[in-house]
Protein backbone atom coordinates (compact mmCIF):
# COMPACT_ATOMS: atom_id res chain seq x y z
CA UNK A 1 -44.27 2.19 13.04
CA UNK A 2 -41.21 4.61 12.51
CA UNK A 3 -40.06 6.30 9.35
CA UNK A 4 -36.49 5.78 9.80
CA UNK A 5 -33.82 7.77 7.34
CA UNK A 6 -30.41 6.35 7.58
CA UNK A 7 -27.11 9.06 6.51
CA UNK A 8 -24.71 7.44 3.74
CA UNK A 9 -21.21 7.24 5.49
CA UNK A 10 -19.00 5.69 2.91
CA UNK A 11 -17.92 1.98 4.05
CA UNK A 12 -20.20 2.00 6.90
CA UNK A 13 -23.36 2.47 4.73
CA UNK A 14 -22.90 -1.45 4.70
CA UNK A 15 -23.44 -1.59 8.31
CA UNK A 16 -26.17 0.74 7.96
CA UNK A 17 -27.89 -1.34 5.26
CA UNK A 18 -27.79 -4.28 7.82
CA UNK A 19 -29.81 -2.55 10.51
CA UNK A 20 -32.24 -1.61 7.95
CA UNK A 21 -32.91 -5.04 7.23
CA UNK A 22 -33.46 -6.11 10.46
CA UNK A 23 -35.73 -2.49 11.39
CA UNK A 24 -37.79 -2.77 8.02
CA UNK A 25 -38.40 -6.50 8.51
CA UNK A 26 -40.30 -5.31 11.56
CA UNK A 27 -42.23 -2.94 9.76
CA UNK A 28 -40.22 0.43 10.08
CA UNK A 29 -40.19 2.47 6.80
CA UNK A 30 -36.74 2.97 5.85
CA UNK A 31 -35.30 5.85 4.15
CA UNK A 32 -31.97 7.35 2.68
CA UNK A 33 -29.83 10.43 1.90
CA UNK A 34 -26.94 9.75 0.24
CA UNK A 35 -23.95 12.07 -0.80
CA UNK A 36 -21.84 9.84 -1.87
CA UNK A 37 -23.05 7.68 -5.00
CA UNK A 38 -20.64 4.69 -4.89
CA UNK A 39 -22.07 3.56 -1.67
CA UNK A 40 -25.87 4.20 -2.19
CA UNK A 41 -27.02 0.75 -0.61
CA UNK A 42 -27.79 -2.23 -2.81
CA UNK A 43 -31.17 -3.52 -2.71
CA UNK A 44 -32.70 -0.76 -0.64
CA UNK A 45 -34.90 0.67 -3.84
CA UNK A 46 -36.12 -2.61 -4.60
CA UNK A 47 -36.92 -3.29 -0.82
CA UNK A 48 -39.11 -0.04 -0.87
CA UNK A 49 -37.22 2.47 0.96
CA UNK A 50 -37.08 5.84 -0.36
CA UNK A 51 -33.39 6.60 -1.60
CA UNK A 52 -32.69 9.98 -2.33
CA UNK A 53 -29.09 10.61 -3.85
CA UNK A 54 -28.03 14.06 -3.64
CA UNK A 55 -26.74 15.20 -7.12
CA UNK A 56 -23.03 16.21 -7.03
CA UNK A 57 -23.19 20.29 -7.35
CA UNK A 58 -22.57 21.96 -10.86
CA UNK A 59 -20.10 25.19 -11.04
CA UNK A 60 -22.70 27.58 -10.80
CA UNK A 61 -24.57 26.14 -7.47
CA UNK A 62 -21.20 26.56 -5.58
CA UNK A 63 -20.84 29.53 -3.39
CA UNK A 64 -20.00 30.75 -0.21
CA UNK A 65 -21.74 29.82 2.91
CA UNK A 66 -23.41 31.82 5.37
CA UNK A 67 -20.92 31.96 8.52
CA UNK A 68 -22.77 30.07 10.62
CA UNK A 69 -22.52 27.07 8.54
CA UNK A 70 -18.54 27.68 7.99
CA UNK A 71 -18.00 28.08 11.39
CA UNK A 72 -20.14 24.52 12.13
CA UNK A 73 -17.84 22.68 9.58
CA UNK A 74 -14.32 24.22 10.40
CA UNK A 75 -13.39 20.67 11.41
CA UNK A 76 -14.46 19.46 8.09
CA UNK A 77 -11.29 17.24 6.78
CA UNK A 78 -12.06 17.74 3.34
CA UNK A 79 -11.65 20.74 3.82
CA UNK A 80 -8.65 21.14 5.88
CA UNK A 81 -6.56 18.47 4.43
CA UNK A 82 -8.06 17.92 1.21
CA UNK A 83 -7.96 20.87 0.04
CA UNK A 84 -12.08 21.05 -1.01
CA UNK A 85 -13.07 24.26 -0.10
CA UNK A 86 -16.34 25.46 1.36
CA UNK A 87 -18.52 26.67 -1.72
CA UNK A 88 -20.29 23.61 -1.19
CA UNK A 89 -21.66 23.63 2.17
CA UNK A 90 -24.82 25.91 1.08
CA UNK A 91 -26.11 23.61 -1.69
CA UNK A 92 -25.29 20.67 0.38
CA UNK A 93 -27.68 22.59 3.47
CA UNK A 94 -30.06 22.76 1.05
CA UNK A 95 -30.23 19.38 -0.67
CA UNK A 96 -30.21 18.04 2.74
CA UNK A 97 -32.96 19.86 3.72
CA UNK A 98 -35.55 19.45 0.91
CA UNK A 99 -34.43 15.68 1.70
CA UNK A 100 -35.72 15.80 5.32
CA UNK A 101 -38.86 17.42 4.12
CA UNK A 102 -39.61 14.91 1.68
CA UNK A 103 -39.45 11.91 3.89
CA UNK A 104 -40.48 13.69 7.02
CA UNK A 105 -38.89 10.75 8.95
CA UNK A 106 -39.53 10.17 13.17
CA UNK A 107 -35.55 9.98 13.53
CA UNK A 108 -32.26 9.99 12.14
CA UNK A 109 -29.62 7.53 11.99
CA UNK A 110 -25.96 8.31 11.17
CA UNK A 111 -22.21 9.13 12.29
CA UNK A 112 -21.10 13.24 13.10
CA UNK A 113 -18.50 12.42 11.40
CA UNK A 114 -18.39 13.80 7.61
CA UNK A 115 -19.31 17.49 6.34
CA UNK A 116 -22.61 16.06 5.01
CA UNK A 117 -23.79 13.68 8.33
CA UNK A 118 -23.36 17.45 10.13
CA UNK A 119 -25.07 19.43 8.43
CA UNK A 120 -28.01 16.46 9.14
CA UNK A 121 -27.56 16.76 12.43
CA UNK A 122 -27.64 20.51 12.37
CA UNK A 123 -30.99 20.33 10.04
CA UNK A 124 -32.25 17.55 12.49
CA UNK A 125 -31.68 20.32 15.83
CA UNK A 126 -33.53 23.01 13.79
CA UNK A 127 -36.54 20.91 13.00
CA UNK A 128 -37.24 18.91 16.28
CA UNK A 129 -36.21 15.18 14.20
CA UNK A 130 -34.09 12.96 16.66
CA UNK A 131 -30.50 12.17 15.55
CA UNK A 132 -29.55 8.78 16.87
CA UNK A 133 -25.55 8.15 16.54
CA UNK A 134 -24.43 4.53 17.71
CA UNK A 135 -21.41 4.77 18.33
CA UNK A 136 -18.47 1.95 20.23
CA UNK A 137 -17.52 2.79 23.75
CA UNK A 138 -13.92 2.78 24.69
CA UNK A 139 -14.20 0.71 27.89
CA UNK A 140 -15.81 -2.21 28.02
CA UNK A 141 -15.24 -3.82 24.19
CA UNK A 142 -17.55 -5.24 22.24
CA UNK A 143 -20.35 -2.79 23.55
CA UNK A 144 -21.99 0.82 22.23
CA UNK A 145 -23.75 3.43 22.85
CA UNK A 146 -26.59 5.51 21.19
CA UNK A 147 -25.57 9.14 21.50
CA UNK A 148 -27.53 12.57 20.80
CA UNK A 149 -26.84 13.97 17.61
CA UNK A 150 -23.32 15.65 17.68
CA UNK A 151 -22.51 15.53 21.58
CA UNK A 152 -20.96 12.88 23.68
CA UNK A 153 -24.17 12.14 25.55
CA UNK A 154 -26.00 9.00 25.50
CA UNK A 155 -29.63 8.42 24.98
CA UNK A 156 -31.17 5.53 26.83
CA UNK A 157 -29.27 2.45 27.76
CA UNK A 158 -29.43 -1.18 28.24
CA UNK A 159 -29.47 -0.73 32.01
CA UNK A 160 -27.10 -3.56 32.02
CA UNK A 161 -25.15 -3.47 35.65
CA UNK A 162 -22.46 -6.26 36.19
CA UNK A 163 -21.70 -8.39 39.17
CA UNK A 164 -19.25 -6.37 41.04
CA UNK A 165 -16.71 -9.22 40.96
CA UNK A 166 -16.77 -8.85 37.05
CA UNK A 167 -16.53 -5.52 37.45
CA UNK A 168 -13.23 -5.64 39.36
CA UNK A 169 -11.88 -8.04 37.37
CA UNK A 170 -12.53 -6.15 34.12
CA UNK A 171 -10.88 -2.74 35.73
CA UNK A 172 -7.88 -4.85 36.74
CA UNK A 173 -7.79 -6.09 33.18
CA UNK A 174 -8.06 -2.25 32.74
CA UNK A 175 -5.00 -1.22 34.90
CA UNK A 176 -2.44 -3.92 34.16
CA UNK A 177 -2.96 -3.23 30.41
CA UNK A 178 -4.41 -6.83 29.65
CA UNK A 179 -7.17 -4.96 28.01
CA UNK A 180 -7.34 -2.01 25.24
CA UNK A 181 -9.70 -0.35 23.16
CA UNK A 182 -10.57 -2.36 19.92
CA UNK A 183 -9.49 0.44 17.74
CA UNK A 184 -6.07 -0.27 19.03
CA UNK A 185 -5.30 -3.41 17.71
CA UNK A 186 -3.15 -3.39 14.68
CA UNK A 187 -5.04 -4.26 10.43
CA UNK A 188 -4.04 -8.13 10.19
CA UNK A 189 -3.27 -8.79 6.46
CA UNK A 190 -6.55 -8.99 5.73
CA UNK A 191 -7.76 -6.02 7.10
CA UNK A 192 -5.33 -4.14 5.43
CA UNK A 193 -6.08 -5.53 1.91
CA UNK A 194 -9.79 -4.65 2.45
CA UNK A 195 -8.67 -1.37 3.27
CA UNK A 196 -6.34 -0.95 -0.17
CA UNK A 197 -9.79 -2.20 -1.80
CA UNK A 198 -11.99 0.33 0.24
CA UNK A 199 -9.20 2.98 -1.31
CA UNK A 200 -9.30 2.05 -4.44
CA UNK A 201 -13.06 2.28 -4.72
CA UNK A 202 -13.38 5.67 -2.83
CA UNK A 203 -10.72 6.85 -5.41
CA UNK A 204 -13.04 5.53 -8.32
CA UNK A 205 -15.92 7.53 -6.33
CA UNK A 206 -14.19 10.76 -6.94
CA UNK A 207 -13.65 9.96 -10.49
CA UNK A 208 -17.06 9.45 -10.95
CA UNK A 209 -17.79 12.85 -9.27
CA UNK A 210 -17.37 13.04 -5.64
CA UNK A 211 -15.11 15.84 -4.71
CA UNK A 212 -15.98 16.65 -0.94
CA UNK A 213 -15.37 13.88 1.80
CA UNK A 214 -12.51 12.08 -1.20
CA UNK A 215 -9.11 13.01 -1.91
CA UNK A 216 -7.94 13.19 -5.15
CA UNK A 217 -5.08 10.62 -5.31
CA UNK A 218 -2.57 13.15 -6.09
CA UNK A 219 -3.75 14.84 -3.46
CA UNK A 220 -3.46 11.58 -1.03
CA UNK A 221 -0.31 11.11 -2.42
CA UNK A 222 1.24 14.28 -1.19
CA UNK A 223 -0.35 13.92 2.36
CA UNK A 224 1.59 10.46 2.65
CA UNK A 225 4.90 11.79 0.99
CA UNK A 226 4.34 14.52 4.28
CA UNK A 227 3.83 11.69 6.90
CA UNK A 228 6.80 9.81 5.69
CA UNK A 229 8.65 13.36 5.79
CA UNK A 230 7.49 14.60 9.36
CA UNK A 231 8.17 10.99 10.82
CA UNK A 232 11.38 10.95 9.91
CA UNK A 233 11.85 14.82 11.07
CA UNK A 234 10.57 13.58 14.51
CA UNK A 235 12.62 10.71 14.61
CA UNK A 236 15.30 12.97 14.13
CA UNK A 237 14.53 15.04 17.07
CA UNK A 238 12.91 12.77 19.36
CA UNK A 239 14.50 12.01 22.94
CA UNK A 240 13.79 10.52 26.36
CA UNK A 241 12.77 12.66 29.32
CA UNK A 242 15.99 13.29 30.89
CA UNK A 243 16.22 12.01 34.37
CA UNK A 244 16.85 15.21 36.65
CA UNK A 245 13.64 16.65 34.18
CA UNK A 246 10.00 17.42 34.80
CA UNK A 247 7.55 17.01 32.57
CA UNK A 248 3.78 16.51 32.01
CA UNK A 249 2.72 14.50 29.06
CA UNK A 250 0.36 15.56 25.91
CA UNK A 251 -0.07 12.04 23.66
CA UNK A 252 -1.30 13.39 19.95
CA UNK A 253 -4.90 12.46 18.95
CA UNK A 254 -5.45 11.11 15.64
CA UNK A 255 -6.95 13.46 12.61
CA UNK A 256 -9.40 13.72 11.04
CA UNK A 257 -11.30 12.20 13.74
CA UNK A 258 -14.89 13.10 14.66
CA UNK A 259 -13.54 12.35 18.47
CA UNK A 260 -11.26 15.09 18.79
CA UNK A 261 -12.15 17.39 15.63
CA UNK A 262 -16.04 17.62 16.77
CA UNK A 263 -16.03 16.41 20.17
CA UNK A 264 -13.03 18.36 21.43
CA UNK A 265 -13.95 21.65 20.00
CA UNK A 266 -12.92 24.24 20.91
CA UNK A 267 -9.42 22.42 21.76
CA UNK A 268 -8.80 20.51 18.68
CA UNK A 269 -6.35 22.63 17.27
CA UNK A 270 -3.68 20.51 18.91
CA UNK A 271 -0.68 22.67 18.26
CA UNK A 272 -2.57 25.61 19.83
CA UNK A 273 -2.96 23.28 22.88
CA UNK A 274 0.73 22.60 22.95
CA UNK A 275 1.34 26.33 22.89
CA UNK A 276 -1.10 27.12 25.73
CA UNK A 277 0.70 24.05 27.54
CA UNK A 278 4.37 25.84 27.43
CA UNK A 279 3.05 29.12 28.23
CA UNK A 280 0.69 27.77 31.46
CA UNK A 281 3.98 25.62 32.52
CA UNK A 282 7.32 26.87 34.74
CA UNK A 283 10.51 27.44 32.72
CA UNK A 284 11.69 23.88 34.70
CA UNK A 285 8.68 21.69 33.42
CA UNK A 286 8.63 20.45 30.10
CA UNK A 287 5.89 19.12 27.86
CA UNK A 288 6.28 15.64 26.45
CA UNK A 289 4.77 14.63 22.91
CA UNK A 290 3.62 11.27 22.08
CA UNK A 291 2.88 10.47 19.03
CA UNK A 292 -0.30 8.64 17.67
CA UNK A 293 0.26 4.61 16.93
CA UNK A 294 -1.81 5.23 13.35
CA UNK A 295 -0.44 8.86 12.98
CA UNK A 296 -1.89 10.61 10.70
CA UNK A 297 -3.01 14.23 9.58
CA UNK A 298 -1.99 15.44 12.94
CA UNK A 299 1.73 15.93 12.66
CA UNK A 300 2.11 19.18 10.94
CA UNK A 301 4.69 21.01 9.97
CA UNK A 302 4.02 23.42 12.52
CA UNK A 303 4.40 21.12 15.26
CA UNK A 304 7.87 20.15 14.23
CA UNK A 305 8.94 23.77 13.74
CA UNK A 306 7.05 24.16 16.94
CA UNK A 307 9.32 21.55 18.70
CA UNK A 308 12.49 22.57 16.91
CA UNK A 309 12.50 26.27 18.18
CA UNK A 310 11.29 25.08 22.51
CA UNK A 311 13.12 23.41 23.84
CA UNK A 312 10.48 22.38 26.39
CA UNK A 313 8.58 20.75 24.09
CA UNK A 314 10.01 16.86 23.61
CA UNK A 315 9.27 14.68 21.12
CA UNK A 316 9.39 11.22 22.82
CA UNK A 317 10.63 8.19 20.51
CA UNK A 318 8.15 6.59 18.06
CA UNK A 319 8.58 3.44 19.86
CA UNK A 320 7.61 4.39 23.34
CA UNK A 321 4.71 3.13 24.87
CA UNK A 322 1.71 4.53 26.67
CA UNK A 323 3.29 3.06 29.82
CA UNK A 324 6.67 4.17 29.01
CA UNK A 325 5.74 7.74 28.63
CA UNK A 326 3.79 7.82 31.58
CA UNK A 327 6.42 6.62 33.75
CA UNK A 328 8.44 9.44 32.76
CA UNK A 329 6.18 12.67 33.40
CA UNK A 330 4.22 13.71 36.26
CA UNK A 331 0.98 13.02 34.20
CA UNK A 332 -1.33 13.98 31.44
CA UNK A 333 -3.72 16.01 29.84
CA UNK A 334 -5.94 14.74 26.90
CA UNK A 335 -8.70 16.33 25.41
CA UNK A 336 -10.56 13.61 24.38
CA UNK A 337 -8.59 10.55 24.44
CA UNK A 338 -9.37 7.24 26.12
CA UNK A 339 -6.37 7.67 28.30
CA UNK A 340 -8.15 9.83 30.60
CA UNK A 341 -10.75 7.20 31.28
CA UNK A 342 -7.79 4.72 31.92
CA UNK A 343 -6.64 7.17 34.66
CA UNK A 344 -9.89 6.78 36.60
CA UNK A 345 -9.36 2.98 36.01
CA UNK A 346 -6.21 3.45 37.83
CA UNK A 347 -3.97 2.85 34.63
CA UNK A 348 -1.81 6.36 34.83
CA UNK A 349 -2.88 9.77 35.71
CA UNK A 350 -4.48 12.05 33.33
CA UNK A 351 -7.06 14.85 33.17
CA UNK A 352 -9.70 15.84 30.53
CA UNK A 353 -10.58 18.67 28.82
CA UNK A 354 -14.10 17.51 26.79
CA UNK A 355 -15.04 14.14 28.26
CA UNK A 356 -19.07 15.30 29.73
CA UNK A 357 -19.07 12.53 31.95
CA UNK A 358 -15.85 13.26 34.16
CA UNK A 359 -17.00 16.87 34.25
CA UNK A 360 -20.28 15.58 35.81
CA UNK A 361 -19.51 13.22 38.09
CA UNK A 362 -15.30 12.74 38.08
CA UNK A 363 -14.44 16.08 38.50
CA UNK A 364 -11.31 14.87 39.61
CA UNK A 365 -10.52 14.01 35.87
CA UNK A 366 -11.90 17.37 34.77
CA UNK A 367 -10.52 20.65 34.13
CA UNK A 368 -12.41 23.26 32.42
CA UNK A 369 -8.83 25.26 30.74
CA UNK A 370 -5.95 23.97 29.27
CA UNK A 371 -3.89 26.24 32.55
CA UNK A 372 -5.68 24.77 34.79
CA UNK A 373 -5.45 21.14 33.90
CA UNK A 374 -1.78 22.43 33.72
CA UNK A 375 -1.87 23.72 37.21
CA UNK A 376 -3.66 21.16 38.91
CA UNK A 377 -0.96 18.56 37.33
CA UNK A 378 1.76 20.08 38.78
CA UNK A 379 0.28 21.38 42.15
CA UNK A 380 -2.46 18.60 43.06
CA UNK A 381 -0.83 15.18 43.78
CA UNK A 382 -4.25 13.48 43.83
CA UNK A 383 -5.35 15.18 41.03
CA UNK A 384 -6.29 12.97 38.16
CA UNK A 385 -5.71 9.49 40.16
CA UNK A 386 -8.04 6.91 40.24
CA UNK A 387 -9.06 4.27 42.91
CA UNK A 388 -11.63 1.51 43.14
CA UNK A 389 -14.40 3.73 43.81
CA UNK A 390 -14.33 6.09 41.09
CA UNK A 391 -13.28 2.94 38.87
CA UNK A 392 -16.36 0.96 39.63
CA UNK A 393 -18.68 3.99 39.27
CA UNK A 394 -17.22 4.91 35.61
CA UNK A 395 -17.54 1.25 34.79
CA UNK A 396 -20.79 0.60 36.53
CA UNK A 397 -21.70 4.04 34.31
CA UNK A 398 -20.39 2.75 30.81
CA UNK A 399 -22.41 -0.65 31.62
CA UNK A 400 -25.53 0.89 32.47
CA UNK A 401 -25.67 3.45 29.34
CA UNK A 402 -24.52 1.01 26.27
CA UNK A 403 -25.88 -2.22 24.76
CA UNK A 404 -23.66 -5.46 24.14
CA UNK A 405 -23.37 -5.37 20.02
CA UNK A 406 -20.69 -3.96 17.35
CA UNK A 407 -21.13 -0.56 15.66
CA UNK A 408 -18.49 -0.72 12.49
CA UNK A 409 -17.51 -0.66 9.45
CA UNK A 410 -17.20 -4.44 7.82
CA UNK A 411 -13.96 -3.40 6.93
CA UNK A 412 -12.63 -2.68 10.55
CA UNK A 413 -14.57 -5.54 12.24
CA UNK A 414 -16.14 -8.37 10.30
CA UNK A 415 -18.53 -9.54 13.31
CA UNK A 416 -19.98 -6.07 12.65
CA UNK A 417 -22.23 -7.35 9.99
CA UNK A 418 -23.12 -10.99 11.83
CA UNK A 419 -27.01 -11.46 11.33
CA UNK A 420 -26.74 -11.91 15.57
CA UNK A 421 -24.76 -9.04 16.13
CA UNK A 422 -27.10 -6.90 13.47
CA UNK A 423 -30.02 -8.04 15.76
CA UNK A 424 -28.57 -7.17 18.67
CA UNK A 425 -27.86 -3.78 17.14
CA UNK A 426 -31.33 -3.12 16.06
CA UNK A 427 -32.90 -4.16 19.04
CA UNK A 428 -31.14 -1.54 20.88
CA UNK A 429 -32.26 1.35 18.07
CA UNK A 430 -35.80 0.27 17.74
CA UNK A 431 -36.08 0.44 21.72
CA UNK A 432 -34.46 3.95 21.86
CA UNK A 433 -37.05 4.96 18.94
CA UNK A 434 -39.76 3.56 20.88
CA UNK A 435 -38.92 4.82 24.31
């Protein structure tokens, strides 16, 4: 059997502990690096797993990374919104390692999400240890996939293929906007009280010592005092696309988010992409700004000094829809957002800059520069269209590379932690780990 080391990730460590169950029940030995002490998992010690809780770093083991690690973890959010610092990366590389070492495990389980679950991942490449990172897909629900390490690419697969009559029904689902992504659908009430609770005790975490994926609340404060202050500045300034205008459409991903701050590198500076937008555009063509549902981290002040000083750069109403937005430009360019997979679902037109599988097989989705995803906007009519062939081979693709199950925190999706749907999950890891 498998040694099998699982990474802390706040909340989801819950999730986590619930595949253990299931993988140690059939005889896997189970092991854990935490960072984060208010979430080591309950239980595990006395199960028999090896727990190994990283001590928070004193004063004097602080100091300043080599570059390579600062460079790996510029997308780090404690870090960039936080206000954390980096002195801590180097003990943390360290720790991390020794960890590793001690428990020598077959494989890896965790997000690539927090400073801490990278620098695994980055120990994991130098050392030949598999990083497995289950993860939802965006198209079709309820479903995930296992991907490598840091990187969009999935290992394995269920080999699932649906009858093509499902298939079409599920893309026109797709199109008509019957269907959206789970992570879509607005907190009922109580979702959002779990979530004040989840707060609360990731607050007390910091008071106990965390300092490094945790705000302080003053801190959290003041980054909510700035949402309220840039929404309002946007509201302010926001307009419809005139109708004798052109325009092509950018919608704002969420941040911090491990989709667009790790997977979209090295476009996840999204103000920098607006920039290169304007200049790659004719004076006549404007670039239209949609604003993230959840927004977040990702309206900056620079954005709306950005916007106030080009005029070519419109901030569409808060209310608009997807659909309304699209109606009014010629079409869109994402980095990494689920949009783009819509497109070749024949639900708008968009083009990708980081999505691996449109640049492999959908190259019609694809464009390697932010100019030329520009360019081929405005100058290719069929660029970035779907049909009924490319939609059945995305969603014939998607099928065949994920397993039917829930990947979540118990916060976000109760079913997450169903003893079914936990079996279901671990059935899929134990058959990658065995492949």
């Amino acid at each position: 059997m498998s040694k099998i080391c699982f990474i802390e990730n706040r909340g989801k460590t819950q999730f986590w502990a619930g595949i253990a169950n299931v993988l140690r029940k059939r005889g896997h030995n189970i092991g854990w690096i935490v960072q984060n002490h208010a979430f080591t998992p309950r239980g595990a010690v006395a199960a028999g797993d090896v727990v190994i809780v990283i001590p928070y770093p004193k004063a004097e083991q602080l100091t300043e990374p080599a570059e390579e690690l600062d460079i790996l973890l510029s997308a780090d959010r404690g870090r960039r919104h936080f206000g954390n610092g980096n002195s801590h990366y180097s003990y943390y590389a360290m720790q991390i390692e020794r960890s590793l070492d001690a428990f020598g495990p077959d494989v890896v389980i965790g997000e690539a999400t927090l400073f801490h679950e990278q620098i695994a991942v980055r120990v994991c490449r130098q050392r030949g240890i598999r990083f497995l990172h289950p993860s939802m897909t965006r198209y079709p629900p309820d479903r995930f996939m296992i991907l490598e390490g840091d990187t969009q690419n999935p290992l394995g697969g269920s080999g699932d293929r649906w009858p093509h009559d499902r298939t079409l029904e599920f893309i026109r689902s797709v199109s008509t906007g019957k269907t959206i992504p789970s992570y879509m659908r607005k907190l009922d009430r109580m979702r959002k009280l779990r979530a004040t609770k989840d707060a609360a005790f990731g607050w007390a975490a910091r008071l106990a010592g965390e300092r490094y994926n945790t705000p302080s609340f003053s801190r959290k404060m003041i980054l909510s005092h700035l949402l309220r202050k840039r929404i309002a500045q946007w509201t302010a300034m926001a307009r419809p696309i005139a109708s004798n205008e052109l325009a092509l459409l950018y919608p704002l991903q969420m941040q911090p988010e491990a989709n667009l701050d790790v997977w979209g590198h090295p476009f996840s500076e999204q103000v920098v992409t607006l920039r290169e937008m304007l200049r790659a555009t004719p004076r006549h063509v404007s670039v239209a700004v949609k604003a993230n549902p959840k927004a977040k981290y990702e309206l900056t002040d620079e954005l709306i000094e950005l916007a106030s000083c080009e005029s070519r750069l419109v901030l569409l109403p808060l209310n608009f829809s997807m659909a309304d937005a699209q109606a009014q430009t010629l079409g869109t360019l994402t980095v990494t957002g689920t949009v783009a997979f819509e497109a070749v679902l024949g639900k708008g037109r968009c083009i990708a800059l980081r999505h691996p599988v449109l640049k492999s097989e959908f190259p019609n989705f694809h464009a390697d520069s932010i100019a030329d995803g520009v360019a081929r906007l405005i100058e290719q009519p069929e660029a970035g269209i779907g049909n009924e062939a490319s939609a059945t081979k995305l969603m014939d693709y998607f099928v065949r590379v994920s397993y039917p199950g829930i990947v979540n925190e118990p916060l976000f999706d109760r079913r997450a932690v169903d003893p079914q749907n936990l079996e279901l999950v671990a059935s899929a890891i134990a058959s990658e780990i065995e492949a």
